[in-house]
Every structure is written in C-alpha cells, then in structure tokens.
PDB file of N, CA and C in Angstrom:
ATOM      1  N   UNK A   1      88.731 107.806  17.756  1.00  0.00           N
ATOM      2  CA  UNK A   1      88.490 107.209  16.459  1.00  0.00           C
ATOM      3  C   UNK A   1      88.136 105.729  16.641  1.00  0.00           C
ATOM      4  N   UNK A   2      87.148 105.635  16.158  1.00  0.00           N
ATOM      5  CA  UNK A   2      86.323 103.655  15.919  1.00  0.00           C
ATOM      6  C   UNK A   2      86.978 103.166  15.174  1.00  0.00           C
ATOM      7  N   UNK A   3      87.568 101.849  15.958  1.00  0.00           N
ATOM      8  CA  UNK A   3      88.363 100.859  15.100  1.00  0.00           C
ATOM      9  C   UNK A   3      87.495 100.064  13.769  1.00  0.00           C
ATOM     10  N   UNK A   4      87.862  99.556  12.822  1.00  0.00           N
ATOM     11  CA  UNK A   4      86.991  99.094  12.048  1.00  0.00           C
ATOM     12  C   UNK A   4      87.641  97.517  11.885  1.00  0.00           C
ATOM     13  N   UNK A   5      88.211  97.086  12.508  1.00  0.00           N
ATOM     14  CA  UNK A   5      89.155  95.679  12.551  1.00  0.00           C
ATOM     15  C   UNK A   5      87.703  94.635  13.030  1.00  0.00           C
ATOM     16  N   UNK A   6      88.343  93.557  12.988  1.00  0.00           N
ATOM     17  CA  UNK A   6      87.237  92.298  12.590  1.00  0.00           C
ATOM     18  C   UNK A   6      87.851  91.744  14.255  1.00  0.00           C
ATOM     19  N   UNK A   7      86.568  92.011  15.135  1.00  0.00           N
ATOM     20  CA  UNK A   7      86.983  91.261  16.532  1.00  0.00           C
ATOM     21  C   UNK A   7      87.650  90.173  16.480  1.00  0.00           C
ATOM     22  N   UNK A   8      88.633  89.301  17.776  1.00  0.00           N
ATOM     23  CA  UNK A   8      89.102  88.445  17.395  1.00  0.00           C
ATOM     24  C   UNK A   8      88.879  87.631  19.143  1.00  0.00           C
ATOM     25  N   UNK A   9      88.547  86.398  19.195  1.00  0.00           N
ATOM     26  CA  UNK A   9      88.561  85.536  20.089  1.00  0.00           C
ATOM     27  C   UNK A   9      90.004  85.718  20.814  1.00  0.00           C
ATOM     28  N   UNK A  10      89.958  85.658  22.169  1.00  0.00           N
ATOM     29  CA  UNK A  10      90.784  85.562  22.542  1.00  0.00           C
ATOM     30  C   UNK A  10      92.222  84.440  22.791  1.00  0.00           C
ATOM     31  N   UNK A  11      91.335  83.347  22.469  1.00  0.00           N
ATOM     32  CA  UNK A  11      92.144  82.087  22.315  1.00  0.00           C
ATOM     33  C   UNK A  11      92.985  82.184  20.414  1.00  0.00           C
ATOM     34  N   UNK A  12      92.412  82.851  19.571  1.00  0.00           N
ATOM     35  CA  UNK A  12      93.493  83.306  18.729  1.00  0.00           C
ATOM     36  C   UNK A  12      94.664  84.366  18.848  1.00  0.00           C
ATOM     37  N   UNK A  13      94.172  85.289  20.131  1.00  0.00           N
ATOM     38  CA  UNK A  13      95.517  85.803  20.044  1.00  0.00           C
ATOM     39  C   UNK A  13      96.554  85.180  21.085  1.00  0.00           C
ATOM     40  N   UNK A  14      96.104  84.103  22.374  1.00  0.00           N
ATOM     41  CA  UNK A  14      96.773  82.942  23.152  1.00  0.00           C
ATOM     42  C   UNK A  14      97.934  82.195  22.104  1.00  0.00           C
ATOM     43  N   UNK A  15      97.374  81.532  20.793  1.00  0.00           N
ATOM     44  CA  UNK A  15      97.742  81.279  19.675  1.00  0.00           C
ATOM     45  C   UNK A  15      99.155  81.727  19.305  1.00  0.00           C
ATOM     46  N   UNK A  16      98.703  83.147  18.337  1.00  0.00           N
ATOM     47  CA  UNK A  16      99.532  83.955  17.855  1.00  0.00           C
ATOM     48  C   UNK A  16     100.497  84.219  19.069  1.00  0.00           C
ATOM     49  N   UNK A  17     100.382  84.781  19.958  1.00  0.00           N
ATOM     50  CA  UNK A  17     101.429  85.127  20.704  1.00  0.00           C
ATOM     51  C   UNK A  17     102.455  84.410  21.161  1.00  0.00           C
ATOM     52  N   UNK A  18     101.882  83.097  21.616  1.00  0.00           N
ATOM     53  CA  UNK A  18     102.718  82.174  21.728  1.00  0.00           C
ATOM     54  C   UNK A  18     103.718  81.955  20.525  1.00  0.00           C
ATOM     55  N   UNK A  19     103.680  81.793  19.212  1.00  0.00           N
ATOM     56  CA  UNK A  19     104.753  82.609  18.012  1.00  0.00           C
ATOM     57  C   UNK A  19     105.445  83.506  17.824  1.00  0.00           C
ATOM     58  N   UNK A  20     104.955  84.298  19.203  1.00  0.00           N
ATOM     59  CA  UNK A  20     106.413  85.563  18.662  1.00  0.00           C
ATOM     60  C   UNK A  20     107.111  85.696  19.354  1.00  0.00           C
ATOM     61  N   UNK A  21     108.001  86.548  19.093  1.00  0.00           N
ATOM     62  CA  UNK A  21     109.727  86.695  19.564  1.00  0.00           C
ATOM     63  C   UNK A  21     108.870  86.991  21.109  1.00  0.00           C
ATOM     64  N   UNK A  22     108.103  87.900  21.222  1.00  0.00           N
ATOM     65  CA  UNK A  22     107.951  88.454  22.462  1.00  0.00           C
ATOM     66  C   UNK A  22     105.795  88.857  22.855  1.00  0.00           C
ATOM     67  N   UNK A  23     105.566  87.969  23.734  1.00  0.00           N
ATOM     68  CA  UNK A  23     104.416  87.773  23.890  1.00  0.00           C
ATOM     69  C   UNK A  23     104.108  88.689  24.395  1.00  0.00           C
ATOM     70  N   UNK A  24     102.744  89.678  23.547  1.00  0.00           N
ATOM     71  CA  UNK A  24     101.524  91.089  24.592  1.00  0.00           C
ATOM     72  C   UNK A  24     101.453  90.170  25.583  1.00  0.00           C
ATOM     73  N   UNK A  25     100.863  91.918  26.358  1.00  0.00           N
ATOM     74  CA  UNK A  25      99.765  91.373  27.025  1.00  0.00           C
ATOM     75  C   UNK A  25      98.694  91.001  26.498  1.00  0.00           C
ATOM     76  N   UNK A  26      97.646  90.649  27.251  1.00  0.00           N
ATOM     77  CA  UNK A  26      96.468  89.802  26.995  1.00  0.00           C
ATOM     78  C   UNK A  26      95.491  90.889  26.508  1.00  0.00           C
ATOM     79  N   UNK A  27      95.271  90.781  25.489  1.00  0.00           N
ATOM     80  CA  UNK A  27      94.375  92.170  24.823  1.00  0.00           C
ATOM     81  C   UNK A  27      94.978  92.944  24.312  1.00  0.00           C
ATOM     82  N   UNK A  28      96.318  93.027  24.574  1.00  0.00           N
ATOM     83  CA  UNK A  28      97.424  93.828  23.894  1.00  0.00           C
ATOM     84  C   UNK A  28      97.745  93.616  22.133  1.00  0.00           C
ATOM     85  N   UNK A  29      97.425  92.590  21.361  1.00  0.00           N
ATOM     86  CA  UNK A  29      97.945  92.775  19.915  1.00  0.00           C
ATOM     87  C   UNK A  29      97.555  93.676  19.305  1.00  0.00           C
ATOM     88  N   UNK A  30      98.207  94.245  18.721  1.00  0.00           N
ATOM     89  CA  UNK A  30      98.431  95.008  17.878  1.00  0.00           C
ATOM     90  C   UNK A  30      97.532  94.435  16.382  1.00  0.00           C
ATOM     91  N   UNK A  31      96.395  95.113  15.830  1.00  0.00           N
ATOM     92  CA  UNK A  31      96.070  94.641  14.675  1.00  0.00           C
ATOM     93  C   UNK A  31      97.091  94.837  13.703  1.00  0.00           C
ATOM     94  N   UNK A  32      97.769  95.860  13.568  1.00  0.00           N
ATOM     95  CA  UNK A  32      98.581  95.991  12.221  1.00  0.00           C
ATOM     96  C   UNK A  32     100.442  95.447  12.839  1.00  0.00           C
ATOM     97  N   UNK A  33     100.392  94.964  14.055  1.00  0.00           N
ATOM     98  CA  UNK A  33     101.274  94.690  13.821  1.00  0.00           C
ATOM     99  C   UNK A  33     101.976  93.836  13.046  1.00  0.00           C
ATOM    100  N   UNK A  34     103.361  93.856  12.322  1.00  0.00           N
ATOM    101  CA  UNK A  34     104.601  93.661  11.465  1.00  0.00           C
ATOM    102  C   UNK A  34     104.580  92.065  11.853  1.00  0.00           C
ATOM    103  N   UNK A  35     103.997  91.202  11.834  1.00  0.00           N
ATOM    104  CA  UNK A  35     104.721  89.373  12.656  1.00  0.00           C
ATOM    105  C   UNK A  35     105.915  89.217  11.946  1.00  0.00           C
ATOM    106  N   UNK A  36     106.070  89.771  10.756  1.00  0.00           N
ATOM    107  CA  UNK A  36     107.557  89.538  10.905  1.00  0.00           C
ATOM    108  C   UNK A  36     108.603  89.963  11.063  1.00  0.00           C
ATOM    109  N   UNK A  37     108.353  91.045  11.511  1.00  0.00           N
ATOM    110  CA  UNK A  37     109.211  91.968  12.583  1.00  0.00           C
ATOM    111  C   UNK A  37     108.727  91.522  13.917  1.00  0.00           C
ATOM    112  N   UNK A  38     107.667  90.721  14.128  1.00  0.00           N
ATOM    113  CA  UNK A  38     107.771  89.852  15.680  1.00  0.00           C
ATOM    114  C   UNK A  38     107.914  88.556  16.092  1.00  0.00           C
ATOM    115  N   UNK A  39     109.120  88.277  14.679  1.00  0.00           N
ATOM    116  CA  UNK A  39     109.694  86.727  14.856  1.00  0.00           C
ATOM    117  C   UNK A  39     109.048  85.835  13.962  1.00  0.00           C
ATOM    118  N   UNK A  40     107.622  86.574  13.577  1.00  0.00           N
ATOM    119  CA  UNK A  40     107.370  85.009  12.453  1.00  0.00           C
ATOM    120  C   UNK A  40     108.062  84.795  11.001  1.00  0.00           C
ATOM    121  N   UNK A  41     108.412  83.873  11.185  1.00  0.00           N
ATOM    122  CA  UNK A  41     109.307  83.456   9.903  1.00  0.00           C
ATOM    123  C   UNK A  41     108.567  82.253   9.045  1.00  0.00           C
ATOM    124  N   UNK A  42     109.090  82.141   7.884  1.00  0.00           N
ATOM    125  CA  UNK A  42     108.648  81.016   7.446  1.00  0.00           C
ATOM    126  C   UNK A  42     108.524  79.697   7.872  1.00  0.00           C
ATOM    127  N   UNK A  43     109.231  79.287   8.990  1.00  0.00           N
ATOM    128  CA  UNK A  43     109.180  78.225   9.430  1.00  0.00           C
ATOM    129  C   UNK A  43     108.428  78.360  10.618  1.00  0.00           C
ATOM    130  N   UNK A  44     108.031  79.316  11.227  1.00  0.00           N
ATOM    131  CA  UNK A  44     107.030  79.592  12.272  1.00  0.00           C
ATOM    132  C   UNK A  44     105.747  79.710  12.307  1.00  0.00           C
ATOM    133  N   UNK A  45     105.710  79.773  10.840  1.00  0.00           N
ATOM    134  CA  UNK A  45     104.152  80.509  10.159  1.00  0.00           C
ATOM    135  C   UNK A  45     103.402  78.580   9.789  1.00  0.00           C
ATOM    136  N   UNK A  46     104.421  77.746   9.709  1.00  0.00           N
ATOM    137  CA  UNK A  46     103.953  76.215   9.602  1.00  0.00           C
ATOM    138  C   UNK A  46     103.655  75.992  11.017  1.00  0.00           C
ATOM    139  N   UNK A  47     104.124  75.970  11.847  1.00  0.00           N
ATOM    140  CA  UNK A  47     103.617  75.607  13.314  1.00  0.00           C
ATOM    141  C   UNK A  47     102.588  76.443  13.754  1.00  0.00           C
ATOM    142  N   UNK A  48     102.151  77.967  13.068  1.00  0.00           N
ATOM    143  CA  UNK A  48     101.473  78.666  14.046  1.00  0.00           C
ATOM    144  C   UNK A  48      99.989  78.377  12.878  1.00  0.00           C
ATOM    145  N   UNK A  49     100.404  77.978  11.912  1.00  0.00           N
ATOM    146  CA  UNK A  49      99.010  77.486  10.695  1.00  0.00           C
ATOM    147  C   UNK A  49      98.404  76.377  11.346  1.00  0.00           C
ATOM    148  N   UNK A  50      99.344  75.576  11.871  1.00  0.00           N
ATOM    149  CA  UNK A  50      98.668  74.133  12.085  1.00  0.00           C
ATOM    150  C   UNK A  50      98.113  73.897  13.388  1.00  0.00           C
ATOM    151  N   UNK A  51      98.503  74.696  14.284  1.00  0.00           N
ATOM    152  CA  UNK A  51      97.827  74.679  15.227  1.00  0.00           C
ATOM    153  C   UNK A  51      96.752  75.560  15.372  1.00  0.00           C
ATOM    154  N   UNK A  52      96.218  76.800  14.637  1.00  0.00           N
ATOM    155  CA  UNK A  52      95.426  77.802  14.534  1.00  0.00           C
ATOM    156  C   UNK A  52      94.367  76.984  13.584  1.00  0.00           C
ATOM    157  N   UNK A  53      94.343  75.861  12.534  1.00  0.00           N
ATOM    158  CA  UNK A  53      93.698  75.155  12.196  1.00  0.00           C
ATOM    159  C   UNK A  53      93.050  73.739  12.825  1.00  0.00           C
ATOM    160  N   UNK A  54      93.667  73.398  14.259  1.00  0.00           N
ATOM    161  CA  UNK A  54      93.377  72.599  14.931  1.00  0.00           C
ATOM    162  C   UNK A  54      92.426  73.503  16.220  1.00  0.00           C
ATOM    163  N   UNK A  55      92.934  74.653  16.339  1.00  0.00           N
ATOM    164  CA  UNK A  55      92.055  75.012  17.409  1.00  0.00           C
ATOM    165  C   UNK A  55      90.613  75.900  16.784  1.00  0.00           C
ATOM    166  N   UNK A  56      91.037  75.808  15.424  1.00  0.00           N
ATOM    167  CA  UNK A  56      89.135  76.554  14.984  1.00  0.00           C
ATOM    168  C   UNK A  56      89.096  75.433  13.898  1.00  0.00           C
ATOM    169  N   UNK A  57      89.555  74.268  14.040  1.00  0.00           N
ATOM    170  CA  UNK A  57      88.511  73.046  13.451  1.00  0.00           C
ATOM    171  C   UNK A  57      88.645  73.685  11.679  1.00  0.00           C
ATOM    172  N   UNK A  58      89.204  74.445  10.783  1.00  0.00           N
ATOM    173  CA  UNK A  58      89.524  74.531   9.494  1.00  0.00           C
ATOM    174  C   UNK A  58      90.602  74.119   8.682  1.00  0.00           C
ATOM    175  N   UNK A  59      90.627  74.059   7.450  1.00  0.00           N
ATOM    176  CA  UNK A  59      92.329  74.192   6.585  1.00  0.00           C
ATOM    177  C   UNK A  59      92.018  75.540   6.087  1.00  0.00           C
ATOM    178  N   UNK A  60      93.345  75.999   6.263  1.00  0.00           N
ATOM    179  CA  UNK A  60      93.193  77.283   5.148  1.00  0.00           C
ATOM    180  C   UNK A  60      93.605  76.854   3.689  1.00  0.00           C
ATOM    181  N   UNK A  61      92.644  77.281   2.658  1.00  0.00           N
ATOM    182  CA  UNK A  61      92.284  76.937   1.458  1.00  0.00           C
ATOM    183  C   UNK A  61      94.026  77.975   0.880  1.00  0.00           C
ATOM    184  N   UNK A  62      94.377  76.649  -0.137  1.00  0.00           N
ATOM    185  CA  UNK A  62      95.591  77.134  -0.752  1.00  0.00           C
ATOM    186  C   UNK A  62      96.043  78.771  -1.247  1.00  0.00           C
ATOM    187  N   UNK A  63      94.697  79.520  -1.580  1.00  0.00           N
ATOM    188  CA  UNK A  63      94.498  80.969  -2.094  1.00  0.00           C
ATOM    189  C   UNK A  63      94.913  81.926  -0.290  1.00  0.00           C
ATOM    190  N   UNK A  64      94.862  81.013   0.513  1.00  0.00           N
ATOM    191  CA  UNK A  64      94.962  81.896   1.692  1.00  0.00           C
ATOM    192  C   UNK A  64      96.379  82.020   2.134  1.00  0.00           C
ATOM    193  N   UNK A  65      97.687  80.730   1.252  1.00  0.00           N
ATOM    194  CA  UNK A  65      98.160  81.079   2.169  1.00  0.00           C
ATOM    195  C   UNK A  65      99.429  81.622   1.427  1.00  0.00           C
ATOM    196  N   UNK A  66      99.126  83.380   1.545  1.00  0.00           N
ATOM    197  CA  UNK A  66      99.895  83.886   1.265  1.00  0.00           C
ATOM    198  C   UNK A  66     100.981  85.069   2.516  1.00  0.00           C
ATOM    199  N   UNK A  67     101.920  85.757   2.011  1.00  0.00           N
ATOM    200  CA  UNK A  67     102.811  86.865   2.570  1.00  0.00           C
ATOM    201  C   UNK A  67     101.482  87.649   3.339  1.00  0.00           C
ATOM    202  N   UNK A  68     100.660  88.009   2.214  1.00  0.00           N
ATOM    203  CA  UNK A  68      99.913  89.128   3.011  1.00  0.00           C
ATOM    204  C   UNK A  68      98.451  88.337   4.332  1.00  0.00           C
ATOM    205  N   UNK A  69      98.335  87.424   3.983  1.00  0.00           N
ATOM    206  CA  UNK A  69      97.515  86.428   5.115  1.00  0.00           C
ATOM    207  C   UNK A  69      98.565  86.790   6.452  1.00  0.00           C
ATOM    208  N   UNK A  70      99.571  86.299   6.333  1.00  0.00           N
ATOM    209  CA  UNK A  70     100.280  86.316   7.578  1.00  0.00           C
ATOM    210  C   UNK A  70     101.363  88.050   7.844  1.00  0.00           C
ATOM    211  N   UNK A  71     100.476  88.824   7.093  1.00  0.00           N
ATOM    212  CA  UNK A  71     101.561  89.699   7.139  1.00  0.00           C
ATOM    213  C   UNK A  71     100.991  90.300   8.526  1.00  0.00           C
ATOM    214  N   UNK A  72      99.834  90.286   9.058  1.00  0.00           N
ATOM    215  CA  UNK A  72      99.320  91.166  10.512  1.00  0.00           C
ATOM    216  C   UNK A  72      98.225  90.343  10.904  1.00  0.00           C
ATOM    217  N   UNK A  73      98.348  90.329  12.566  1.00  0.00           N
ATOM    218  CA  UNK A  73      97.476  89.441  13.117  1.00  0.00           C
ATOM    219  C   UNK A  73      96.190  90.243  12.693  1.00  0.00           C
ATOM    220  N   UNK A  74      95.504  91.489  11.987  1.00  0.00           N
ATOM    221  CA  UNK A  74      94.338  91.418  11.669  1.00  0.00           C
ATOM    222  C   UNK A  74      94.183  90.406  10.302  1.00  0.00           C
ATOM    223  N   UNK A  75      95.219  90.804   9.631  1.00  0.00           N
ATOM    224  CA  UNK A  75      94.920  89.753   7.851  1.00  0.00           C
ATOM    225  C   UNK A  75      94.735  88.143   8.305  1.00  0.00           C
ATOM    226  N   UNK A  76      95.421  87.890   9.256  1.00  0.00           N
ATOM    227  CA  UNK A  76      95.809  86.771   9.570  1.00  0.00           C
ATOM    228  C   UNK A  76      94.127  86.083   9.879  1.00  0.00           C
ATOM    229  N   UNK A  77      93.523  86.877  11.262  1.00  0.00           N
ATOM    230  CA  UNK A  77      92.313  87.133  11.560  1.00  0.00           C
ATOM    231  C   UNK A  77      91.254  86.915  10.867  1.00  0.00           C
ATOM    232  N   UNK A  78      91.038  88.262   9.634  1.00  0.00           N
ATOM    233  CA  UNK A  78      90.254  88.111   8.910  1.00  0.00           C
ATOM    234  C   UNK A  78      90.462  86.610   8.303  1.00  0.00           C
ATOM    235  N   UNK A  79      91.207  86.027   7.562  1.00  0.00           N
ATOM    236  CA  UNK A  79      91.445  84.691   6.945  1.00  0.00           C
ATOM    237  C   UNK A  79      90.708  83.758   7.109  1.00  0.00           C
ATOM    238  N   UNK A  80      90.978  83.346   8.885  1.00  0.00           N
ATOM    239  CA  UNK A  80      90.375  82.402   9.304  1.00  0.00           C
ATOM    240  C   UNK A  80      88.633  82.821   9.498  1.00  0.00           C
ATOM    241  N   UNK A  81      88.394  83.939  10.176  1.00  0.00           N
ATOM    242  CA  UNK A  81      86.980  84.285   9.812  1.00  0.00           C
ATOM    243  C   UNK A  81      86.427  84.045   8.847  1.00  0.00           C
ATOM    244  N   UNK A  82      87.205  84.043   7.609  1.00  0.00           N
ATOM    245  CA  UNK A  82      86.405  83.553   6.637  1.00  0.00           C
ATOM    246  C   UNK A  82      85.957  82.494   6.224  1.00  0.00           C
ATOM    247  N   UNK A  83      86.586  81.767   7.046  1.00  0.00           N
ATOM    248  CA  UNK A  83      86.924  79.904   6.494  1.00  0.00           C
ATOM    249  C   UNK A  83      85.540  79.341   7.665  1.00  0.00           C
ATOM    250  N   UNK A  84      85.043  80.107   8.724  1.00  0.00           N
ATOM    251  CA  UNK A  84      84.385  79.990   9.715  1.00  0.00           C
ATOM    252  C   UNK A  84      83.026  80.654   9.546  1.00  0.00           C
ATOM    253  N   UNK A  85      82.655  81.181   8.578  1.00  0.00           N
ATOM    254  CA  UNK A  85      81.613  81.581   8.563  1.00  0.00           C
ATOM    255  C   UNK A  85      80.653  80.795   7.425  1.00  0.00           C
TER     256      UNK A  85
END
C-alpha cells in the first residue's frame, strides 16, 4: 500500500527526535505517531517550535498553533510545508 504522507527533510525529523522521550532511527518516524505519547508536552512543544522555526527560516502563523499541529510528526510536517511554500 502507497503512502500518501507529505515527504519530510531529513533535518526535520534530526529536529523532532531530538524532543522525544526516545529517539528513531534515522528514517524511522513514524508519520502518525502519538508525540505525546513520545514525551512532547507543552513545554517541549515551545523549544521544539522555536527551533524548527529557526532551522526552516518561518513563524508559525497563530491559526497553526494548535493540539492537532503538534498532535503527529506528519500534522506537524504538513504545517510547516505550508508556511514554506
């Protein structure tokens, strides 16, 4: 079965992983995985915004930053793709 998920640079999932309880392997994330069932918390989701906005040069626009933005490194993904195109 063909994935239909929105490719992702590899230096965003370097990023993300470095945020969770327990770092993939390299190519290993999980699109639908739970981040907050992998440690991101509200206070994690400020450090992992601000540096994910320093390394692709955006802000995420106030409408982005919600539960479901950060609910899976694909939503998360898509987000910033959008802010980049």
């Amino acid at each position: 079965m063909q994935s239909n998920r929105v490719p992702w640079p590899a230096e965003f999932e370097d990023v993300l992983g470095a945020h969770l309880a327990e770092r993939p392997a390299p190519g290993a994330l999980a699109p639908d995985l739970d981040l907050e069932d992998a440690g991101i918390d509200s206070v994690t989701v400020i450090g992992l915004m601000v540096e994910l906005e320093t390394r692709f040069s955006f802000t995420f626009p106030d409408e982005l930053l919600t539960n479901d933005t950060f609910a899976t490194p694909e939503n998360l993904w898509k987000a910033i793709a959008s802010q980049l195109s």
